[in-house]
N, C-alpha and C. Protein backbone atom coordinates (compact mmCIF):
# COMPACT_ATOMS: atom_id res chain seq x y z
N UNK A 1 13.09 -30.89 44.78
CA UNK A 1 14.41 -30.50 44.37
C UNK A 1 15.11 -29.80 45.54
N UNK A 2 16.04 -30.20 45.86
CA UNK A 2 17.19 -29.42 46.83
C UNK A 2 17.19 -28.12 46.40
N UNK A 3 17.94 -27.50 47.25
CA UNK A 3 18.60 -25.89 46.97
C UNK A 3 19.85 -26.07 46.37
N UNK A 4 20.75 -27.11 46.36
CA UNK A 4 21.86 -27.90 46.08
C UNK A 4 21.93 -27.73 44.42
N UNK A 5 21.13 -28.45 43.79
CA UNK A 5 20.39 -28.63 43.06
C UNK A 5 20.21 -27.81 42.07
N UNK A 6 19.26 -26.55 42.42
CA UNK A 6 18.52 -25.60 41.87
C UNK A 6 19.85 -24.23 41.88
N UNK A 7 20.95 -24.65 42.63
CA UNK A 7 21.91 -23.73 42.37
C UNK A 7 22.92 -24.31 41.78
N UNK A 8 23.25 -25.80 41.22
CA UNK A 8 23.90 -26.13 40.08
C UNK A 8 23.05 -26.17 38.64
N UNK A 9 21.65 -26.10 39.02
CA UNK A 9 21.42 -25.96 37.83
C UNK A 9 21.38 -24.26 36.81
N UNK A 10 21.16 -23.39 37.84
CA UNK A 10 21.43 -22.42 37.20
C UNK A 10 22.77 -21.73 36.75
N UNK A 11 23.47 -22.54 37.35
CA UNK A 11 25.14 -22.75 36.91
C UNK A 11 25.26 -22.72 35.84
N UNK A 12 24.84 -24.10 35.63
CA UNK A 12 25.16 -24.88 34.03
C UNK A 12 24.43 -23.62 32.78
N UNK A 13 23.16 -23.73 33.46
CA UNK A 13 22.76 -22.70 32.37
C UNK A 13 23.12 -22.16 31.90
N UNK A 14 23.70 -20.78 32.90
CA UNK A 14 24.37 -19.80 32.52
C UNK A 14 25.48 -19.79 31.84
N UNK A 15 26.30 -21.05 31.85
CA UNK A 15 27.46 -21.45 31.10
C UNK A 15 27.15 -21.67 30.04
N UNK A 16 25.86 -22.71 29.59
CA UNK A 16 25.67 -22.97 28.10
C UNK A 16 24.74 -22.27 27.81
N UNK A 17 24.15 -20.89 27.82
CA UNK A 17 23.35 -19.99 27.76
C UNK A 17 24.34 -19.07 26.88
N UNK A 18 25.64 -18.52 27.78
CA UNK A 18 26.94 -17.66 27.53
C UNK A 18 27.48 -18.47 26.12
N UNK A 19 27.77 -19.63 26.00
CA UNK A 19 28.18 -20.45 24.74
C UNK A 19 27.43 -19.98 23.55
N UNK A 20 26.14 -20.52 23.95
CA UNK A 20 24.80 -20.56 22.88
C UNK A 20 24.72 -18.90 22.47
N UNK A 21 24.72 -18.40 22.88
CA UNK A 21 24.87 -16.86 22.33
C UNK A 21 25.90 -16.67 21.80
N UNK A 22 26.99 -17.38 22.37
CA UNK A 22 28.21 -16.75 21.09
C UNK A 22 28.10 -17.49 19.86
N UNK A 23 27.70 -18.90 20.02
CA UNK A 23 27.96 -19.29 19.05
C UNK A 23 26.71 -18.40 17.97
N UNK A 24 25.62 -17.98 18.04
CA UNK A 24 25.04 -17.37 17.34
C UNK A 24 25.29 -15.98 16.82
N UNK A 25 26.00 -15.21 17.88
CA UNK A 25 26.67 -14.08 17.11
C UNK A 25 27.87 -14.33 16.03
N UNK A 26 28.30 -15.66 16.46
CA UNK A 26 29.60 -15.72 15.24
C UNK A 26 28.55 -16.16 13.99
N UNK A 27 27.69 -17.02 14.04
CA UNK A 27 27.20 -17.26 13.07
C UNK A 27 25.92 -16.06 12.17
N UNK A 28 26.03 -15.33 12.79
CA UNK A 28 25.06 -14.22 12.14
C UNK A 28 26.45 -13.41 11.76
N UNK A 29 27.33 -13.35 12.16
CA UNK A 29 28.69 -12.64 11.57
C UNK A 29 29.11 -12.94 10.51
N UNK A 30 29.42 -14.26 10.50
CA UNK A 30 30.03 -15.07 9.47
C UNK A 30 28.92 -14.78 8.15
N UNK A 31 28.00 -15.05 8.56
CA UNK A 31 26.67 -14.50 7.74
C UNK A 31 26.93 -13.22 6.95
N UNK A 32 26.93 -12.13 7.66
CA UNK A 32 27.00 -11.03 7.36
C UNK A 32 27.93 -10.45 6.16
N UNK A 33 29.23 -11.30 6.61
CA UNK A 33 30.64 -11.30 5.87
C UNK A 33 30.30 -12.20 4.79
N UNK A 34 29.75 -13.07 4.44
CA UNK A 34 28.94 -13.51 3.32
C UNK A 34 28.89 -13.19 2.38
N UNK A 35 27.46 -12.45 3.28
CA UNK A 35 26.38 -11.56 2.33
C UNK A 35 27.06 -10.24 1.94
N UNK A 36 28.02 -9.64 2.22
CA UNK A 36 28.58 -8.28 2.56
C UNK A 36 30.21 -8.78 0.93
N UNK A 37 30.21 -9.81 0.93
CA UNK A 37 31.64 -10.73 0.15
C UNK A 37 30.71 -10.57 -0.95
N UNK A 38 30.10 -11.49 -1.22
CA UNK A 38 29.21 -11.79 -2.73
C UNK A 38 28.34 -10.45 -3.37
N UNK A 39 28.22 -9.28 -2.03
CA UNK A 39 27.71 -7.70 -2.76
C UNK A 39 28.83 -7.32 -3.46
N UNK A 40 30.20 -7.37 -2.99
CA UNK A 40 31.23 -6.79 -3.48
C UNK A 40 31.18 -6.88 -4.52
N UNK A 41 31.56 -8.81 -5.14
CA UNK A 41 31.74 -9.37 -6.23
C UNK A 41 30.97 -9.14 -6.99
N UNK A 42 29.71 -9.14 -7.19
CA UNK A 42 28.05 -8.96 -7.52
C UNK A 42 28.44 -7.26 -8.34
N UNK A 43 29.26 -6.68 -7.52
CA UNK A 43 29.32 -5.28 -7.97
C UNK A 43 30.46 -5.13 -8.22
N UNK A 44 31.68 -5.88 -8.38
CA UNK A 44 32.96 -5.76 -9.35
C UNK A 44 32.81 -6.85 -10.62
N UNK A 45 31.30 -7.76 -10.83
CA UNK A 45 31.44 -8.12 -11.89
C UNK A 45 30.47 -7.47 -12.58
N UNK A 46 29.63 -6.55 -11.81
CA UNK A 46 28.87 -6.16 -13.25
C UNK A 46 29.23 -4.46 -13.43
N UNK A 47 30.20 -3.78 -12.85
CA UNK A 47 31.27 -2.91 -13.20
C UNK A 47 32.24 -3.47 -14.56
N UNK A 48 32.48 -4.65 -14.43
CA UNK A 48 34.05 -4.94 -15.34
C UNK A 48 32.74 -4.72 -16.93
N UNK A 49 32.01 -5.75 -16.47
CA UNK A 49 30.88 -6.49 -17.63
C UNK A 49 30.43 -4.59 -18.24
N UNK A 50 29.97 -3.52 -17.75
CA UNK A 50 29.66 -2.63 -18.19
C UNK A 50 31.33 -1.60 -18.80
N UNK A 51 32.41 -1.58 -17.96
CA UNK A 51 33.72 -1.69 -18.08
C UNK A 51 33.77 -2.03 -20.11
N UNK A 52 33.53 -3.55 -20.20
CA UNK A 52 33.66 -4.34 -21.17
C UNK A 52 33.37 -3.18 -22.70
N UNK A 53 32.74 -2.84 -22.13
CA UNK A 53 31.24 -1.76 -23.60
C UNK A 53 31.61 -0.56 -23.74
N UNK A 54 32.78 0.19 -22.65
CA UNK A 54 33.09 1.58 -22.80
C UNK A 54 34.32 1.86 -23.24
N UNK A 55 34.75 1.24 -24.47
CA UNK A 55 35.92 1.43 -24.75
C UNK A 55 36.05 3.16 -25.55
N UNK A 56 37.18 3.72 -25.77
CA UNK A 56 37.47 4.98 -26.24
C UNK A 56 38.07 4.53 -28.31
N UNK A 57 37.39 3.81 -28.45
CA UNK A 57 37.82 3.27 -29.61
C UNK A 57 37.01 4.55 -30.68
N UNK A 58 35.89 4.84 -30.55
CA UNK A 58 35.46 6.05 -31.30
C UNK A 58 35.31 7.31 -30.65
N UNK A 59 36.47 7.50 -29.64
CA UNK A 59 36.57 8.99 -29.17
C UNK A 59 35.68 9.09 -28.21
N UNK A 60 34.53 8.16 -27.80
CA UNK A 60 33.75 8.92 -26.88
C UNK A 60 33.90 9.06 -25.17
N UNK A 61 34.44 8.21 -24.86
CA UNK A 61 34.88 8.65 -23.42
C UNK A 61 36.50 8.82 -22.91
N UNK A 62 36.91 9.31 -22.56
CA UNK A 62 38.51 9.22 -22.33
C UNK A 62 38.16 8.54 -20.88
N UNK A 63 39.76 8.02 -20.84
CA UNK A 63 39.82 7.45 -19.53
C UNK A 63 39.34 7.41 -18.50
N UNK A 64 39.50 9.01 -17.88
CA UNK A 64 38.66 9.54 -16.75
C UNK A 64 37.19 9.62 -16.05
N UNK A 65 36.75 9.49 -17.74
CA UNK A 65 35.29 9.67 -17.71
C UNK A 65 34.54 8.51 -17.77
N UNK A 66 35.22 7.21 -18.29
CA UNK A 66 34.91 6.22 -18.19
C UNK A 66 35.16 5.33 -16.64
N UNK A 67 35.93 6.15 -16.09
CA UNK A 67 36.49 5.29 -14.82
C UNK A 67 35.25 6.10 -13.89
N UNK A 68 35.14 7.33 -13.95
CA UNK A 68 33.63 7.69 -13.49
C UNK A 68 32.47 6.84 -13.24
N UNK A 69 31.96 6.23 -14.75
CA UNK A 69 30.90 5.47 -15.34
C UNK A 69 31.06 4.26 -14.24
N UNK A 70 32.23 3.78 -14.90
CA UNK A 70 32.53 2.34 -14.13
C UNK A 70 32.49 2.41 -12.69
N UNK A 71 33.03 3.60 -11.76
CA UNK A 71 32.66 3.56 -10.13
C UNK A 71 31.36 3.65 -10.16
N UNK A 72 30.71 4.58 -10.47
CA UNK A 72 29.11 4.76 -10.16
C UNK A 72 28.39 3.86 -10.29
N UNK A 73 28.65 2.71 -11.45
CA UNK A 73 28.04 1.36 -11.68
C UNK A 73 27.97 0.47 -10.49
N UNK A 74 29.51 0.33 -10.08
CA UNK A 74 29.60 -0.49 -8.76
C UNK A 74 28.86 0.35 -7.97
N UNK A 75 29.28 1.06 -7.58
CA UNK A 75 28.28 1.45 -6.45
C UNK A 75 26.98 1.40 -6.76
N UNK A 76 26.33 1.58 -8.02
CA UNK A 76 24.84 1.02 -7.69
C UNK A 76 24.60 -0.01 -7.56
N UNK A 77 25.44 -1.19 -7.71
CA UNK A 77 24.74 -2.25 -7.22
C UNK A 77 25.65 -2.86 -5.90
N UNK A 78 25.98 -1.90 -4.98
CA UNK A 78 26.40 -2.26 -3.32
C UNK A 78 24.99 -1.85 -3.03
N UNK A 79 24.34 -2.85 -2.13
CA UNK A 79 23.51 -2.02 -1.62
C UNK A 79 23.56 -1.64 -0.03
N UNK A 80 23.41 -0.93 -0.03
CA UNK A 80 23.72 0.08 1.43
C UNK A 80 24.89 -0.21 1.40
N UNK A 81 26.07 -0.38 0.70
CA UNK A 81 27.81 -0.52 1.64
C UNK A 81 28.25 0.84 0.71
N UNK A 82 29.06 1.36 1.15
CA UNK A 82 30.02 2.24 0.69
C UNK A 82 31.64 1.58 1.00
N UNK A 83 32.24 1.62 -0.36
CA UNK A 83 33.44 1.07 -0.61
C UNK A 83 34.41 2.18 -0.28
N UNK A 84 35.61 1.10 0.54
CA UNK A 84 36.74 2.00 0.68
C UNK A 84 37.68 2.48 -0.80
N UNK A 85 37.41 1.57 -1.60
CA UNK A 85 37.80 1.86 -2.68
C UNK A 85 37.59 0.94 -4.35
N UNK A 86 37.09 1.67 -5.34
CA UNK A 86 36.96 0.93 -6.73
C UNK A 86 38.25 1.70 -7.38
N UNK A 87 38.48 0.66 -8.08
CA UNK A 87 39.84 0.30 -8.94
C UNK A 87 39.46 0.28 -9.62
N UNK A 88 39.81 1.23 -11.08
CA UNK A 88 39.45 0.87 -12.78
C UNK A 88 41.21 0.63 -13.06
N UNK A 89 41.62 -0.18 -13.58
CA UNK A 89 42.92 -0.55 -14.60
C UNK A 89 42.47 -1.15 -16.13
N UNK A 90 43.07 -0.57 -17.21
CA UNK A 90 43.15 -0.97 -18.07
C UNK A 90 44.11 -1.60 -18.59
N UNK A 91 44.65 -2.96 -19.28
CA UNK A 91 46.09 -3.59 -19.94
C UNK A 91 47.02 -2.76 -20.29
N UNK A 92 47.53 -2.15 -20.03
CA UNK A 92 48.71 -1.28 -21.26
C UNK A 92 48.41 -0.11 -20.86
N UNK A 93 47.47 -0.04 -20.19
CA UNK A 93 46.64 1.51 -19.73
C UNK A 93 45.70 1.66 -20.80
N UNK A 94 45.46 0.90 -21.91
CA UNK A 94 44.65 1.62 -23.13
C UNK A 94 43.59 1.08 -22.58
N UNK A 95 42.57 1.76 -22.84
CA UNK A 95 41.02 1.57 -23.46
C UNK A 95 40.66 1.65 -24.13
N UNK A 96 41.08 0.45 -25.23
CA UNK A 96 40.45 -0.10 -26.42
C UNK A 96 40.74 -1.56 -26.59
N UNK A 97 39.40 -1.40 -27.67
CA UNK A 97 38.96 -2.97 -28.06
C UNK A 97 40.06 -4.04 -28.06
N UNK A 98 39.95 -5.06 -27.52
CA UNK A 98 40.96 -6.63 -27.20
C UNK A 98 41.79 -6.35 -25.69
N UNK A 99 42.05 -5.09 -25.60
CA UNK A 99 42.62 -4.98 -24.29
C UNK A 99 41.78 -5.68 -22.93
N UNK A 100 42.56 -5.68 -22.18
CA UNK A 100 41.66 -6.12 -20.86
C UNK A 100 41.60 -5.25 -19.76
N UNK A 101 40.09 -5.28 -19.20
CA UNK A 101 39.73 -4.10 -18.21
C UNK A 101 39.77 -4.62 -16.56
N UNK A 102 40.32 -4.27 -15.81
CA UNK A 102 40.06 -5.11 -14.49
C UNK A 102 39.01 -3.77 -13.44
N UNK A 103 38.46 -4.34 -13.06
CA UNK A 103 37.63 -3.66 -11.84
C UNK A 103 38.02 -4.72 -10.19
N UNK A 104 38.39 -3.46 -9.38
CA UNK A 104 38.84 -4.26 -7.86
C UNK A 104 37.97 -3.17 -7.42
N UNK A 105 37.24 -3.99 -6.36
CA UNK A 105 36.45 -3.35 -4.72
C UNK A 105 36.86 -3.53 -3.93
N UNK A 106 37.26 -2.59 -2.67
CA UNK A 106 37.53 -3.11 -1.63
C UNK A 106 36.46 -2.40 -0.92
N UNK A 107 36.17 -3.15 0.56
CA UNK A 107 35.70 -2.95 1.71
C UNK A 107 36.08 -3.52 3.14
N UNK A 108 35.88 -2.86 3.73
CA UNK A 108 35.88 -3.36 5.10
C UNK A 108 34.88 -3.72 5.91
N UNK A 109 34.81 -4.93 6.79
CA UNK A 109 33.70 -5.23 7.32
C UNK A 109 33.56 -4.87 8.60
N UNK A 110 33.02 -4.79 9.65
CA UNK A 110 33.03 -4.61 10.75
C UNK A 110 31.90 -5.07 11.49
N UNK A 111 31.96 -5.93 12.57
CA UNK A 111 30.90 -7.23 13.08
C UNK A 111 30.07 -6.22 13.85
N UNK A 112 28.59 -6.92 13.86
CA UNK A 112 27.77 -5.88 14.25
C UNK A 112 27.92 -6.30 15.74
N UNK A 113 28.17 -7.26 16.20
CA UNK A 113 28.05 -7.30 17.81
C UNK A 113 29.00 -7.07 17.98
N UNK A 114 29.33 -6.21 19.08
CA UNK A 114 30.59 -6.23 19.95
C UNK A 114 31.90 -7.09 20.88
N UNK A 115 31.40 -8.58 20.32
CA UNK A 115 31.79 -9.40 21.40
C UNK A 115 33.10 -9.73 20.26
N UNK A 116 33.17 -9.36 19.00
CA UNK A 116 34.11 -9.51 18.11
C UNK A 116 35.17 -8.31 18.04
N UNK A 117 34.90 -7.53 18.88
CA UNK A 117 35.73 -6.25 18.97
C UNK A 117 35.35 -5.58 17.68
N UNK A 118 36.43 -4.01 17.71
CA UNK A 118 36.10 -3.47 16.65
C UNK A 118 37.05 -3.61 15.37
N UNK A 119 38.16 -4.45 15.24
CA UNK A 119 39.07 -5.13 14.37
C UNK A 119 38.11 -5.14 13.11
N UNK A 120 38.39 -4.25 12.13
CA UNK A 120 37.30 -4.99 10.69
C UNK A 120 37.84 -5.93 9.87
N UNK A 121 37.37 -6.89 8.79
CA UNK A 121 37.79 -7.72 8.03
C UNK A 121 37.92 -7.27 6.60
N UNK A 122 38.99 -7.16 6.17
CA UNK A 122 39.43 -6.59 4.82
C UNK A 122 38.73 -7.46 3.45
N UNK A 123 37.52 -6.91 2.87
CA UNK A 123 37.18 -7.82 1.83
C UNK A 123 37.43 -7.04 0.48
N UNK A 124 37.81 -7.94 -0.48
CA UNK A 124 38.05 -7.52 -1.70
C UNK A 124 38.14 -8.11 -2.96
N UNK A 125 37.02 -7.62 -4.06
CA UNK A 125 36.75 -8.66 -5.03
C UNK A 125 37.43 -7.77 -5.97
N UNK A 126 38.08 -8.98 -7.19
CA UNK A 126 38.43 -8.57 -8.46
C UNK A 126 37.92 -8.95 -9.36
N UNK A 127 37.67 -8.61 -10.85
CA UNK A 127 37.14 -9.14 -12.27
C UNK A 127 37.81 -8.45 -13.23
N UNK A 128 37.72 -9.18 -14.32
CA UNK A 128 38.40 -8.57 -15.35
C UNK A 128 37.72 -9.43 -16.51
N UNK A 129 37.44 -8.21 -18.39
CA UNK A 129 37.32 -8.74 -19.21
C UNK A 129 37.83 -8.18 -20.11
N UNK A 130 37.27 -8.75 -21.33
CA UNK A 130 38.16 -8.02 -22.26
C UNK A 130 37.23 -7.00 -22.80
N UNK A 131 37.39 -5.88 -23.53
CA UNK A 131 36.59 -5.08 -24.06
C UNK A 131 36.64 -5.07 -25.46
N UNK A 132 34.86 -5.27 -25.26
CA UNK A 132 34.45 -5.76 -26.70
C UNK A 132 34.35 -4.71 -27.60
N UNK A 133 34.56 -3.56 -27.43
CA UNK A 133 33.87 -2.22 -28.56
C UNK A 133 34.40 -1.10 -28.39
């Protein structure tokens, strides 16, 4: 092999070496934002679904205390994320039976490698049901 040679080939390398790494950080990103999307949802539908069961129809929780219940729910099932913010709304504002309850999460994402800057991606799931009781 030339010297000619052996210094275009480490050229090329380094060019599709530099590629091949990005393309894998976007794809462990894209990943991430995923997996990080479907926790949200995962945890604004089984907020609404517990949401659904706490109505104030026999006095026992007022609004406040139920919108309590309902954040702490979502957040137990984020795992490791902390939300910029859970949303309890009720139809009419009431909480009671036939009305409808909506639960919104938001979060922000932020890519673990640096080659994406520090710009985060705004994610945010909604659900809503009706409340049965």
């Amino acid at each position: 092999m030339h010297a000619r040679q052996r210094g275009a080939f480490a050229v090329e390398f380094g060019l599709i070496l530099g590629l091949l790494l990005l393309l894998v950080f976007a794809i462990a990103n894209l990943g991430l934002v995923a997996w990080n999307y479907n926790t949200i949802s995962h945890a604004s539908r089984e907020g609404v679904r517990h949401a659904s069961v706490l109505s104030n129809s026999e006095g026992r929780y007022s609004r406040e205390q139920a919108r309590a219940l309902i954040r702490a729910r979502v957040q137990g099932h984020a795992v490791g994320q902390r939300f910029d913010a859970i949303e309890v709304s009720w139809e009419d504002g009431e909480n009671a039976p036939g009305k409808v309850v909506t639960v919104t999460t938001r979060y922000v994402f932020y890519p673990v490698t640096p080659l994406f800057g520090t710009l985060g991606i705004a994610l945010h799931s909604s659900a809503s049901m009706m409340i049965s009781n």
